[in-house]
C-alpha atoms as a PDB file:
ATOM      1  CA  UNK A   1      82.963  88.666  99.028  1.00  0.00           C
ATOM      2  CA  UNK A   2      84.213  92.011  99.186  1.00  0.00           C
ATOM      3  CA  UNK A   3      85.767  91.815  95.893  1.00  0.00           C
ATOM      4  CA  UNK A   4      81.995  90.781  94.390  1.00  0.00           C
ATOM      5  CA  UNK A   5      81.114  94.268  95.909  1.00  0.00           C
ATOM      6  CA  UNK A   6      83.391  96.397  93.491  1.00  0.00           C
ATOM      7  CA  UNK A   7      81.517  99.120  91.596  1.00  0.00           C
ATOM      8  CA  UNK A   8      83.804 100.787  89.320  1.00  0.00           C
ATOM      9  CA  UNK A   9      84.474  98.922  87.729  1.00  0.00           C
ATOM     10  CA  UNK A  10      82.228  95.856  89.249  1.00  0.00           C
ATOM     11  CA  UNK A  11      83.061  92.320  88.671  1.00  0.00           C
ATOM     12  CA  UNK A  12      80.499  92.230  85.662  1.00  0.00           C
ATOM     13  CA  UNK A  13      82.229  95.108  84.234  1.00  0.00           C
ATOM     14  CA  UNK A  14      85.725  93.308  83.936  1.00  0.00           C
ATOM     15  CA  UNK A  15      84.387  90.352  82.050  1.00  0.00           C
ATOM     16  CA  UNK A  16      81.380  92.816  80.277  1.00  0.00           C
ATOM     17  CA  UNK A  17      83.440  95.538  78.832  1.00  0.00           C
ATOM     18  CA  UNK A  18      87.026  94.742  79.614  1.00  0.00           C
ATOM     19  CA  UNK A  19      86.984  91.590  77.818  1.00  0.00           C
ATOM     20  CA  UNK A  20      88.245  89.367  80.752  1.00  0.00           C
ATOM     21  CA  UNK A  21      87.715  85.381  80.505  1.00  0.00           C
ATOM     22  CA  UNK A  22      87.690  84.613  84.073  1.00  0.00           C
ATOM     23  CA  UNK A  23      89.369  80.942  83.998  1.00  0.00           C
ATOM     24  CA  UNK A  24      88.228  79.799  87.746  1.00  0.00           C
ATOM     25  CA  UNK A  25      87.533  82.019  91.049  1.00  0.00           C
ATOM     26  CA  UNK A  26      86.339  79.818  94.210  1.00  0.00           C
ATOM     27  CA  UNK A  27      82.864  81.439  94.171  1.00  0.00           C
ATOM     28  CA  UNK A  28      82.198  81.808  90.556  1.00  0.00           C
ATOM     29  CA  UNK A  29      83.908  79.168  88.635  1.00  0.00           C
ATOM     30  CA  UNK A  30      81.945  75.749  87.142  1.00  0.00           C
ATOM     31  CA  UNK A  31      84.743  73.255  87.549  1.00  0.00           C
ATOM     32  CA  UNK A  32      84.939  70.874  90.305  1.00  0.00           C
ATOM     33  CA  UNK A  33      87.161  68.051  91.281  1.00  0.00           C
ATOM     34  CA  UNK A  34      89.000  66.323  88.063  1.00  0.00           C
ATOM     35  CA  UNK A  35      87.566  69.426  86.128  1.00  0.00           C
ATOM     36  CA  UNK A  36      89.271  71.623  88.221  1.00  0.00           C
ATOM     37  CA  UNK A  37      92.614  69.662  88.916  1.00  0.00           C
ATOM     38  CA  UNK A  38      92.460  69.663  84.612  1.00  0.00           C
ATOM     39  CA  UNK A  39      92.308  72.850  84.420  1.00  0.00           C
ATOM     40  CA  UNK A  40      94.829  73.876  86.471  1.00  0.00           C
ATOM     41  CA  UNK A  41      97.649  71.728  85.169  1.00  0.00           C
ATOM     42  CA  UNK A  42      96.734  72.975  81.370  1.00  0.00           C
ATOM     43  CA  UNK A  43      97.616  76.082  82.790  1.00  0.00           C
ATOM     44  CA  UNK A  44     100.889  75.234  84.835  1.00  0.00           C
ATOM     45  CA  UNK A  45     101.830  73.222  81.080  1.00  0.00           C
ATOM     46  CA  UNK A  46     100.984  76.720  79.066  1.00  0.00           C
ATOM     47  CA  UNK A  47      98.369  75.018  77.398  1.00  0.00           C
ATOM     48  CA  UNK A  48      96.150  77.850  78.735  1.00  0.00           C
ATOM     49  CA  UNK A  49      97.550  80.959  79.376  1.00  0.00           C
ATOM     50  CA  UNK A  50      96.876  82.716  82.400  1.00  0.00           C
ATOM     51  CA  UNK A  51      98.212  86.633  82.282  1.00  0.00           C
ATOM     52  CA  UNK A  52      97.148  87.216  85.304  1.00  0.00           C
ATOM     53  CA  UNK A  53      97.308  84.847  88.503  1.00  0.00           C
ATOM     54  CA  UNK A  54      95.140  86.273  91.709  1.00  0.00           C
ATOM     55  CA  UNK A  55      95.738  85.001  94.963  1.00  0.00           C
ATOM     56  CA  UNK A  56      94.223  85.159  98.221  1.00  0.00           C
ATOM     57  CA  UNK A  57      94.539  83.728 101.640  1.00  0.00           C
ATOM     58  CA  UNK A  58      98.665  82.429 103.417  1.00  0.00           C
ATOM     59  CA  UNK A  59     100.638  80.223 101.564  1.00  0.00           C
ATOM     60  CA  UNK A  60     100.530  77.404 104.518  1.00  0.00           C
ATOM     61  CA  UNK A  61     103.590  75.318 104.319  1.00  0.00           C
ATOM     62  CA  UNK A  62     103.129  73.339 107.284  1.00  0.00           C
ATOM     63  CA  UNK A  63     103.737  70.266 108.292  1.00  0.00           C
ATOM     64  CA  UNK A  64     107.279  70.289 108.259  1.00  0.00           C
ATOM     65  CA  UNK A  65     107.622  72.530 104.487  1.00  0.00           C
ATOM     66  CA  UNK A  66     105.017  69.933 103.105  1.00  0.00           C
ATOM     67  CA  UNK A  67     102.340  71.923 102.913  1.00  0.00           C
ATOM     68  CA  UNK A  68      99.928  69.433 103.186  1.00  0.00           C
ATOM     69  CA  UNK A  69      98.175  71.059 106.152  1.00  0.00           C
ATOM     70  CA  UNK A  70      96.166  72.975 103.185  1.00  0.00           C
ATOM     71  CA  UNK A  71      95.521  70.823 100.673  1.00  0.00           C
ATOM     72  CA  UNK A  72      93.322  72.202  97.302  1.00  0.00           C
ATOM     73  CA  UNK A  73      92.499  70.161  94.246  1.00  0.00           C
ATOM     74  CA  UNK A  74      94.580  66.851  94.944  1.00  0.00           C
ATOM     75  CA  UNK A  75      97.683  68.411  96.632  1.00  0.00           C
ATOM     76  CA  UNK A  76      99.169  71.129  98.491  1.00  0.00           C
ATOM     77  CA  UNK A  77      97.803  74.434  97.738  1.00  0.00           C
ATOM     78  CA  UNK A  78     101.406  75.997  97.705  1.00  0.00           C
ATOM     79  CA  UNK A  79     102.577  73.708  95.180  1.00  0.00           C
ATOM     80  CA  UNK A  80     100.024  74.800  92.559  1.00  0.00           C
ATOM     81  CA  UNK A  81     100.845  78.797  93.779  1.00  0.00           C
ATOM     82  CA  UNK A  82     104.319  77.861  93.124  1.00  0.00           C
ATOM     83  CA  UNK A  83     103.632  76.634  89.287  1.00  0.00           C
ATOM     84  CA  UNK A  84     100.625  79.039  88.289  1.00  0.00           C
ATOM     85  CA  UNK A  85     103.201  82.364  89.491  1.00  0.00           C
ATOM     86  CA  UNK A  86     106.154  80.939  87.454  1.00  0.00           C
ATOM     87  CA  UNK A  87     104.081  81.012  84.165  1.00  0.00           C
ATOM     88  CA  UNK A  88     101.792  83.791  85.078  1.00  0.00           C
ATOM     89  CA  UNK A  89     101.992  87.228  82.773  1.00  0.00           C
ATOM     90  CA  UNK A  90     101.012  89.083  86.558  1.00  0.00           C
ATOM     91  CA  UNK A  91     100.784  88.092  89.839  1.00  0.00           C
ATOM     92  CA  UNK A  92      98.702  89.765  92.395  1.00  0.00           C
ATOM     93  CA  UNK A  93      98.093  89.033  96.239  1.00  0.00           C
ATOM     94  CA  UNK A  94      95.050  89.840  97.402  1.00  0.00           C
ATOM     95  CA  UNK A  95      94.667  90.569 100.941  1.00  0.00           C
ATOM     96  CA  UNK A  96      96.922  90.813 104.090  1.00  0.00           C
ATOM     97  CA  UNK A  97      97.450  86.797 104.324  1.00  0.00           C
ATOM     98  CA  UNK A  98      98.442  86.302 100.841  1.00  0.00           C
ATOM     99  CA  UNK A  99     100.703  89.715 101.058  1.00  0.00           C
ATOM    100  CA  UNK A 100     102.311  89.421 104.583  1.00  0.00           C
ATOM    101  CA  UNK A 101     100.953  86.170 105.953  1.00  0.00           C
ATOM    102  CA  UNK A 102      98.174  88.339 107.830  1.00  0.00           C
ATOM    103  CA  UNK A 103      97.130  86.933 111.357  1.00  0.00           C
ATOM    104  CA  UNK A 104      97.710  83.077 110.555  1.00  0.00           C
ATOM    105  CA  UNK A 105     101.878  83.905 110.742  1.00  0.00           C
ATOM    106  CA  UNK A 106     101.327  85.665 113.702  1.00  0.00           C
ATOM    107  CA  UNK A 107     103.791  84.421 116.162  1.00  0.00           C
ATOM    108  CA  UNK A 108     104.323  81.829 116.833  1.00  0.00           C
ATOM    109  CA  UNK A 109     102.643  80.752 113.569  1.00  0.00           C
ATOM    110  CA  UNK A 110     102.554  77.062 114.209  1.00  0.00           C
ATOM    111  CA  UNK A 111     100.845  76.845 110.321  1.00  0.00           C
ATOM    112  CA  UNK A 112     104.552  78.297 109.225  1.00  0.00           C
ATOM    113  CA  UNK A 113     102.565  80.628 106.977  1.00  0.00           C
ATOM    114  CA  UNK A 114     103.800  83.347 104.747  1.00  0.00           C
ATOM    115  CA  UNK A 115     102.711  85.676 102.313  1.00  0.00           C
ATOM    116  CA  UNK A 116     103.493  85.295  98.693  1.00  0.00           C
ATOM    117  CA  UNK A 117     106.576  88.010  98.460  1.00  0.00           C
ATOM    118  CA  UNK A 118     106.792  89.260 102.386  1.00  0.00           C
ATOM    119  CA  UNK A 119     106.434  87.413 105.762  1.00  0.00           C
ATOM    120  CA  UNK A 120     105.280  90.830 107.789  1.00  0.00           C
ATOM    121  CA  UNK A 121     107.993  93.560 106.963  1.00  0.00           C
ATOM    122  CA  UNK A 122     110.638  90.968 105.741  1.00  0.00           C
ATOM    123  CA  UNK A 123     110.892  90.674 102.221  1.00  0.00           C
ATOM    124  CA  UNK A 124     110.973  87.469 100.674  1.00  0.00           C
ATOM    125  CA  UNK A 125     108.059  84.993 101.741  1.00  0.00           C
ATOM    126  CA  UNK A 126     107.207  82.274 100.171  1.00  0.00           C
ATOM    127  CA  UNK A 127     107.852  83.024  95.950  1.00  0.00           C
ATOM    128  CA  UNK A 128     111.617  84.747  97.366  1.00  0.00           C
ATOM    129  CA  UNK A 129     113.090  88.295  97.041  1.00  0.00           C
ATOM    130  CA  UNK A 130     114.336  87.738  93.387  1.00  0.00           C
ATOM    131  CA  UNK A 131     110.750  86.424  92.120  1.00  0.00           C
ATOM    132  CA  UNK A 132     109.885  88.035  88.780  1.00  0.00           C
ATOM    133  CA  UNK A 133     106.325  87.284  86.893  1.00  0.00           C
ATOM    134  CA  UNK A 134     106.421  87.065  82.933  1.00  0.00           C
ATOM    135  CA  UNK A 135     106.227  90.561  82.655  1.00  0.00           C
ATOM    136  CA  UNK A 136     109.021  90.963  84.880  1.00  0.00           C
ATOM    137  CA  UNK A 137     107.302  92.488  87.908  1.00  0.00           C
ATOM    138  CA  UNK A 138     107.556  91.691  91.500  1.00  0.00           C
ATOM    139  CA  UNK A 139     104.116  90.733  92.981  1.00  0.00           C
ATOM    140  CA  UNK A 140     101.968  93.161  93.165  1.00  0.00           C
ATOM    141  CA  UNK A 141     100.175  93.337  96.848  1.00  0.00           C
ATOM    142  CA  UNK A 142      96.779  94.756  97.256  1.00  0.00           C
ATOM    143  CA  UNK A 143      96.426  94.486 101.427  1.00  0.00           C
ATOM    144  CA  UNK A 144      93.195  94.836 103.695  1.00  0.00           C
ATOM    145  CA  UNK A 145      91.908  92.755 105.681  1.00  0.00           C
ATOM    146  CA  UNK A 146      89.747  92.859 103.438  1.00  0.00           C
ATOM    147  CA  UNK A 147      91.086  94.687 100.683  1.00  0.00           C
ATOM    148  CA  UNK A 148      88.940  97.469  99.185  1.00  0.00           C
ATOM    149  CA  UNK A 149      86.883  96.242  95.855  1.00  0.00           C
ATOM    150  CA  UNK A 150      87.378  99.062  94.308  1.00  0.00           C
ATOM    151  CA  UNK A 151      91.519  98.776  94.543  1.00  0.00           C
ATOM    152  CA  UNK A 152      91.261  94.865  93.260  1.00  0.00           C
ATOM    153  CA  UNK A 153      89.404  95.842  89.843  1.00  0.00           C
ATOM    154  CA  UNK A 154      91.322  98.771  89.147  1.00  0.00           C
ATOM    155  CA  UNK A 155      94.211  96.986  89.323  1.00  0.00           C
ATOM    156  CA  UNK A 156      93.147  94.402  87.385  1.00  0.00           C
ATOM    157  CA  UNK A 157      91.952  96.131  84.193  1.00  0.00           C
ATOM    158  CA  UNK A 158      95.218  98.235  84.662  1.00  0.00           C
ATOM    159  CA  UNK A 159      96.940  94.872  83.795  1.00  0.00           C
ATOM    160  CA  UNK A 160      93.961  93.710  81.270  1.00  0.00           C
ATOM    161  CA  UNK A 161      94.735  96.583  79.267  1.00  0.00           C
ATOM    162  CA  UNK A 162      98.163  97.119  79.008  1.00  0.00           C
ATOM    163  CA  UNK A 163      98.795  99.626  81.681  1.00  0.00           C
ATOM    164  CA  UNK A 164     100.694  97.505  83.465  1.00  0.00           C
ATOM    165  CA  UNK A 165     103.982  98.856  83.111  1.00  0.00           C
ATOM    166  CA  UNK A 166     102.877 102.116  84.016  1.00  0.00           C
ATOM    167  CA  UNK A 167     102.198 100.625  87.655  1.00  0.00           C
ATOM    168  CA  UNK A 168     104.252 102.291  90.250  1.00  0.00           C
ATOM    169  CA  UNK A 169     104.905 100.002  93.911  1.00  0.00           C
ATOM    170  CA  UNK A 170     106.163 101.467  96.885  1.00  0.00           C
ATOM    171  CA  UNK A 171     108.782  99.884  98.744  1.00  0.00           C
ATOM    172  CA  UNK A 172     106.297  96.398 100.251  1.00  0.00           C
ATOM    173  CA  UNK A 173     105.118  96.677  96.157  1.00  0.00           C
ATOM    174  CA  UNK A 174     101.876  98.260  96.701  1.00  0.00           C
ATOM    175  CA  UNK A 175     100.207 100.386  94.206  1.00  0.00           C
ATOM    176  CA  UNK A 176     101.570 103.766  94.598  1.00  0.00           C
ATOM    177  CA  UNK A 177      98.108 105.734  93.692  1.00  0.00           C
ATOM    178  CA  UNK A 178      96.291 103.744  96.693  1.00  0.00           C
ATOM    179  CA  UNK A 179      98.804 103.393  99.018  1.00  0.00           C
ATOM    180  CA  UNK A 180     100.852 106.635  99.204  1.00  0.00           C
ATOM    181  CA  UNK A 181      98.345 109.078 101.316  1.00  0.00           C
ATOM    182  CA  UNK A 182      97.429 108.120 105.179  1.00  0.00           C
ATOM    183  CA  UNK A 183      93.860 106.711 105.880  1.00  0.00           C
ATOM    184  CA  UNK A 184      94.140 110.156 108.286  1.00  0.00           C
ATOM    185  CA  UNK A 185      93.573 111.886 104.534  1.00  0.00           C
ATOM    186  CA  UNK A 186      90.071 112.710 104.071  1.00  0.00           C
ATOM    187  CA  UNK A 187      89.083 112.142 108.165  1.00  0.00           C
ATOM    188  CA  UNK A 188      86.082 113.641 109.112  1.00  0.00           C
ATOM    189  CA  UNK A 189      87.651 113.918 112.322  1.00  0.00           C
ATOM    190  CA  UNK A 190      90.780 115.507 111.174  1.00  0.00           C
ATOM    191  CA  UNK A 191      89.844 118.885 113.055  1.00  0.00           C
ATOM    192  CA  UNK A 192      89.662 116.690 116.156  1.00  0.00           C
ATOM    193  CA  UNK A 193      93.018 115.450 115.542  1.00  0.00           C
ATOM    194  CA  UNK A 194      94.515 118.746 115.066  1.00  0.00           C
ATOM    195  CA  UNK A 195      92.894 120.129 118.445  1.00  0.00           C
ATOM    196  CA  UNK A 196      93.247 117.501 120.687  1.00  0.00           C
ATOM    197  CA  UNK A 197      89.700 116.426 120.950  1.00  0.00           C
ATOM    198  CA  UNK A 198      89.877 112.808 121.734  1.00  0.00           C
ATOM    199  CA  UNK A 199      86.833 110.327 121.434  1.00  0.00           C
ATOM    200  CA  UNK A 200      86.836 108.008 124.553  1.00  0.00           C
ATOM    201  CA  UNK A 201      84.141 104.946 123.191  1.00  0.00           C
ATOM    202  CA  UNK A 202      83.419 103.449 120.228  1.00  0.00           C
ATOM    203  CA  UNK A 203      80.498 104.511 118.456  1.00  0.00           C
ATOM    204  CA  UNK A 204      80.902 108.372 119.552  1.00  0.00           C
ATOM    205  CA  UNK A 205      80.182 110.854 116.807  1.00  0.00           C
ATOM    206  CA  UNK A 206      82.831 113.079 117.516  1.00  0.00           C
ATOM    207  CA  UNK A 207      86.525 113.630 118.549  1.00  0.00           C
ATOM    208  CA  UNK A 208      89.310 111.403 117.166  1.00  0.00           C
ATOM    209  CA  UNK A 209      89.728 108.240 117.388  1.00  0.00           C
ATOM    210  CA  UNK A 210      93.378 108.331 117.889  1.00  0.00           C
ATOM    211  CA  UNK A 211      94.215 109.876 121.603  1.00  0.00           C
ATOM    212  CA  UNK A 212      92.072 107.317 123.281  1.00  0.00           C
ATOM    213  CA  UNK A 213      91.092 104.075 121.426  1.00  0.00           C
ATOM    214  CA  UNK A 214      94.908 103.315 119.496  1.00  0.00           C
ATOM    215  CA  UNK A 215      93.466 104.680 115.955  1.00  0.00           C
ATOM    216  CA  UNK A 216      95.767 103.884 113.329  1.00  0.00           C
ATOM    217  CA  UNK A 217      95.161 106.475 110.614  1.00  0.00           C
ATOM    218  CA  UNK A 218      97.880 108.639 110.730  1.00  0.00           C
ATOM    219  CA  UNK A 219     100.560 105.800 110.395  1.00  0.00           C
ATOM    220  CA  UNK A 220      98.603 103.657 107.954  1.00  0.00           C
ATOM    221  CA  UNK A 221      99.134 103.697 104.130  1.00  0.00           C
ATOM    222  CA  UNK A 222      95.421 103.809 102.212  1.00  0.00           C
ATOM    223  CA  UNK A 223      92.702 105.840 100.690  1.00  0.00           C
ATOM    224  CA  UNK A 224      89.902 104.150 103.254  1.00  0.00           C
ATOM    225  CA  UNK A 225      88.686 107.970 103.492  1.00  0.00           C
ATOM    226  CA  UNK A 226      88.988 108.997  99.772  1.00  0.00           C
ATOM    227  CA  UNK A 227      87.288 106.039  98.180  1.00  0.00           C
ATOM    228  CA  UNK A 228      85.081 105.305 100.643  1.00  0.00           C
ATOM    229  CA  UNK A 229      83.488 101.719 101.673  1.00  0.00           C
ATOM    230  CA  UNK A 230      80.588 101.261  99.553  1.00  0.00           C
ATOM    231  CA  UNK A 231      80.922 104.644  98.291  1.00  0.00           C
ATOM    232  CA  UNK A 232      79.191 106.163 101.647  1.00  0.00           C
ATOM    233  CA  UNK A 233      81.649 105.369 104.648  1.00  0.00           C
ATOM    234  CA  UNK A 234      84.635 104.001 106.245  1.00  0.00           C
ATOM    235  CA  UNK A 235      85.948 102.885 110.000  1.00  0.00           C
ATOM    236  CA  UNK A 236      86.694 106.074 111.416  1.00  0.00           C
ATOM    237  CA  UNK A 237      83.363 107.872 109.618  1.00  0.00           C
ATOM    238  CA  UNK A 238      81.483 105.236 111.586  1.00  0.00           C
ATOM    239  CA  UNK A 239      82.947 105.523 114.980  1.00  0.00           C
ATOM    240  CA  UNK A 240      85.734 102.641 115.234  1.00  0.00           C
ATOM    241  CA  UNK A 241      89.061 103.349 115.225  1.00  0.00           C
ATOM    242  CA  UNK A 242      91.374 102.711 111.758  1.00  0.00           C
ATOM    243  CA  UNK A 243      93.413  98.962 112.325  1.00  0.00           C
ATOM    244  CA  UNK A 244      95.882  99.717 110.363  1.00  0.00           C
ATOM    245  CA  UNK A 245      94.897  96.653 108.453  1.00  0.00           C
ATOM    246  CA  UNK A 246      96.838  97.539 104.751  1.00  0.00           C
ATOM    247  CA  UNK A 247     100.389  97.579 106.896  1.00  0.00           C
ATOM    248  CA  UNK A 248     102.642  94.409 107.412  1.00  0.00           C
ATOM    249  CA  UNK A 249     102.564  94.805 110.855  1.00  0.00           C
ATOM    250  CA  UNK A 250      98.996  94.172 110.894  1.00  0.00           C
ATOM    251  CA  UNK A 251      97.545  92.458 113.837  1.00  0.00           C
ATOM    252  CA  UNK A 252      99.193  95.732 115.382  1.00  0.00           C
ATOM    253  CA  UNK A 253     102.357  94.176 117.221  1.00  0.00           C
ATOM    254  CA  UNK A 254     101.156  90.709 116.829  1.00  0.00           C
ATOM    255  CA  UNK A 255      98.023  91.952 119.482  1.00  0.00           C
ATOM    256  CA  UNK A 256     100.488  92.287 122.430  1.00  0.00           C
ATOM    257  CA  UNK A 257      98.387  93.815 125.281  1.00  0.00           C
ATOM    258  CA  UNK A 258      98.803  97.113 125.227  1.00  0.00           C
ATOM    259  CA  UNK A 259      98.705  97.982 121.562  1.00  0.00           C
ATOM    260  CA  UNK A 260      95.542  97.372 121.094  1.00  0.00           C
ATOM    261  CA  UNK A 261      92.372  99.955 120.418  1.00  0.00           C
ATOM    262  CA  UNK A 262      94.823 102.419 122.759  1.00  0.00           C
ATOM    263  CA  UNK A 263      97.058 104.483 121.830  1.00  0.00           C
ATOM    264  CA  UNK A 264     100.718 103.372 123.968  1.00  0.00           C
ATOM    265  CA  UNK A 265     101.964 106.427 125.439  1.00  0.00           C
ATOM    266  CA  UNK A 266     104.946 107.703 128.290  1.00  0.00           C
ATOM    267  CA  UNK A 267     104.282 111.004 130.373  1.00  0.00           C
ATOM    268  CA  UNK A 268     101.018 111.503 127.804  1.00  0.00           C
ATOM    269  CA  UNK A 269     103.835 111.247 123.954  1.00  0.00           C
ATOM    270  CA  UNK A 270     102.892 108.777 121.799  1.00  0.00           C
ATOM    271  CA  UNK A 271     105.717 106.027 121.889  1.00  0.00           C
ATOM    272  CA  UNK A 272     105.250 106.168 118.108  1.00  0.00           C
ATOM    273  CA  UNK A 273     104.714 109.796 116.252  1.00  0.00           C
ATOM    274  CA  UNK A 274     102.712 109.839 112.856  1.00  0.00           C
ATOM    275  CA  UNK A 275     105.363 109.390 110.116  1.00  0.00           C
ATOM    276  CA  UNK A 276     107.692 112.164 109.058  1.00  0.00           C
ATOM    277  CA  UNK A 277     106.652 114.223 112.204  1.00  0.00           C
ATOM    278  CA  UNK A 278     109.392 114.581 115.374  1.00  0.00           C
ATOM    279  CA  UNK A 279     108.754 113.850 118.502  1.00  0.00           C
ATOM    280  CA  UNK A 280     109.615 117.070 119.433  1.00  0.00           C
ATOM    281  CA  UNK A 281     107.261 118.891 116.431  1.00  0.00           C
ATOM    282  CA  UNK A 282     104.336 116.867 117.668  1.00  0.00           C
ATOM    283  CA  UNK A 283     104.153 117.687 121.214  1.00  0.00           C
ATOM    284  CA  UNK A 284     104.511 121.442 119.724  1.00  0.00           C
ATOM    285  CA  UNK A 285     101.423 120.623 117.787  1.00  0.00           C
ATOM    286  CA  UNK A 286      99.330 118.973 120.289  1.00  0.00           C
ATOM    287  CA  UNK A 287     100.025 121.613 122.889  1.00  0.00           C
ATOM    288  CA  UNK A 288      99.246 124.019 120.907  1.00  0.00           C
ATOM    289  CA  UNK A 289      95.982 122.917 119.553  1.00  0.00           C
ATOM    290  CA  UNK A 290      95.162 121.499 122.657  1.00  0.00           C
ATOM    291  CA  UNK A 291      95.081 124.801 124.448  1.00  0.00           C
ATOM    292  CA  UNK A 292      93.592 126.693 121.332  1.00  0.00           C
ATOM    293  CA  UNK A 293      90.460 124.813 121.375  1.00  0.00           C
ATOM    294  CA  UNK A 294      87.163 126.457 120.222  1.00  0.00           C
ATOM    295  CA  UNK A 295      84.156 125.336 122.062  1.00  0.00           C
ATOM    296  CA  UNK A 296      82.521 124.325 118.423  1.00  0.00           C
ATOM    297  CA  UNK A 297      85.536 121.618 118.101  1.00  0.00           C
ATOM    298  CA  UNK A 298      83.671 120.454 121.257  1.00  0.00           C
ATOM    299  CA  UNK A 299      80.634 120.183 120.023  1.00  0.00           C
ATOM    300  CA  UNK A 300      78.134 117.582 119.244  1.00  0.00           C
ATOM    301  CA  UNK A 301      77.685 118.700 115.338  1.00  0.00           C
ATOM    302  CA  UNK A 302      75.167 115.624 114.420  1.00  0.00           C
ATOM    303  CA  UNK A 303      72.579 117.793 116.640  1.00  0.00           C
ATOM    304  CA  UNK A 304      68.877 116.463 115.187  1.00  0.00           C
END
């Protein structure tokens, strides 16, 4: 649904002016049943070729490694992500589950699910360390939960038209030009941050989200606040604390109590300091903006 959303370009654009041929999507594709089940082994054969294979949702190999606990067009569903990735030109995962595994291989993960290349922070998953598409790339992981439209068709016609090799991953094989800033980039409530100004409820127009309610923006990889959610807002410009929902980790520490929508703290430090900041520099920080303060920082500034 969210990927239906994109605007630039939008889902009409890709097939419109990029020249895709969409071959099946769960929403939009004709083929049913024996159609379907056709279709898909033409393609695992070569008889269709499929440049670029999208996947979304865990690869569920439970019962037992069978797999048979999610079954899809007349057999397990990771035995047809297991052929369509070996002759695919590109593969992409879409979403935290098909990245990490996402909430269903949260412990103790009785669906033994996985993500396509990573379970969580461990590399590996379900395809292995040492998968390569055709093209010779790793997966390529586009995380969220849900992942940002706009991030899925970019990507895409970046591998539609030949750009794919210009595609730089960080180190879990995201797409360096999303996921190299902080969703903390582009905060409205970054002056907040910086003076210690701490919202205590969701829904409150100002102070950050961070001190009070567990707000995961400054440790979480994404451009949330630089392409915003249907081009007008995002979590934290709407009152609700970032997730951290584009990290491996997400649910934050598999939602052990205490982690959650708070912030964990000992004599008032954060047990965990935004990244490339000591724990030393940010109590500097905080002290000092805390006791430098102006009464506007204070404010209500959405005064009608």
């Amino acid at each position: 649904m969210s990927f239906l959303n994109a605007e630039e370009p939008s889902a009409c654009d890709l097939v419109n002016d990029f020249g895709l041929k969409l071959l099946w999507h769960p929403s939009l594709g004709m083929e049913l049943g024996e159609e379907l089940q056709g279709l898909l082994t033409k393609c695992v054969k070569g008889e269709i070729k499929v440049d670029v294979f999208v996947f979304e949702g865990s690869v569920i190999q439970a019962p037992n490694g069978t797999g048979h606990w999610n079954r899809f067009a007349g057999r397990p569903m990771k035995d047809w992500v297991a052929e369509l990735s070996k002759v695919a030109g590109f593969v992409v995962a879409i979403g935290d589950c098909a990245t990490w595994g996402g909430i269903p291989a949260t412990a103790p993960n009785p669906s033994d699910s996985t993500g396509l290349q990573f379970l969580k922070k461990s590399a590996g998953g379900f395809l292995g360390q040492a998968f390569r598409s055709q093209a010779g790339f790793p997966v390529i992981n586009i995380p969220g939960c849900p992942a940002h439209p706009d991030w899925i068709t970019q990507i895409i016609v970046a591998l539609a038209t030949g750009r794919g090799g210009d595609l730089k991953l960080d180190e879990y094989q995201r797409p360096a030009t999303f996921f190299t800033s902080f969703t903390q980039t582009g905060c409205t409530r970054n002056m907040h941050f910086a003076y210690k100004v701490s919202a205590t409820a969701f829904g409150q127009r100002n102070g950050c989200l961070f001190y009070d309610l567990g707000c995961r923006g400054p440790y979480t990889r994404s451009p949330c606040n630089r392409i915003l959610w249907n081009r007008q807002s995002s979590k934290t410009r709407s009152g609700h604390p970032c997730i951290g929902c584009t990290e491996p980790e997400f649910p934050h520490h598999d939602l052990a109590p205490g982690t959650v929508f708070q912030t964990p703290t000992t004599l008032g430090l954060p047990n965990e300091v935004p990244p490339g900041m000591s724990k030393r520099s940010y109590l500097t920080m905080v002290a000092a903006g805390k006791a430098n303060a102006p009464q506007w920082s204070k404010d209500d500034m959405f005064v009608v």
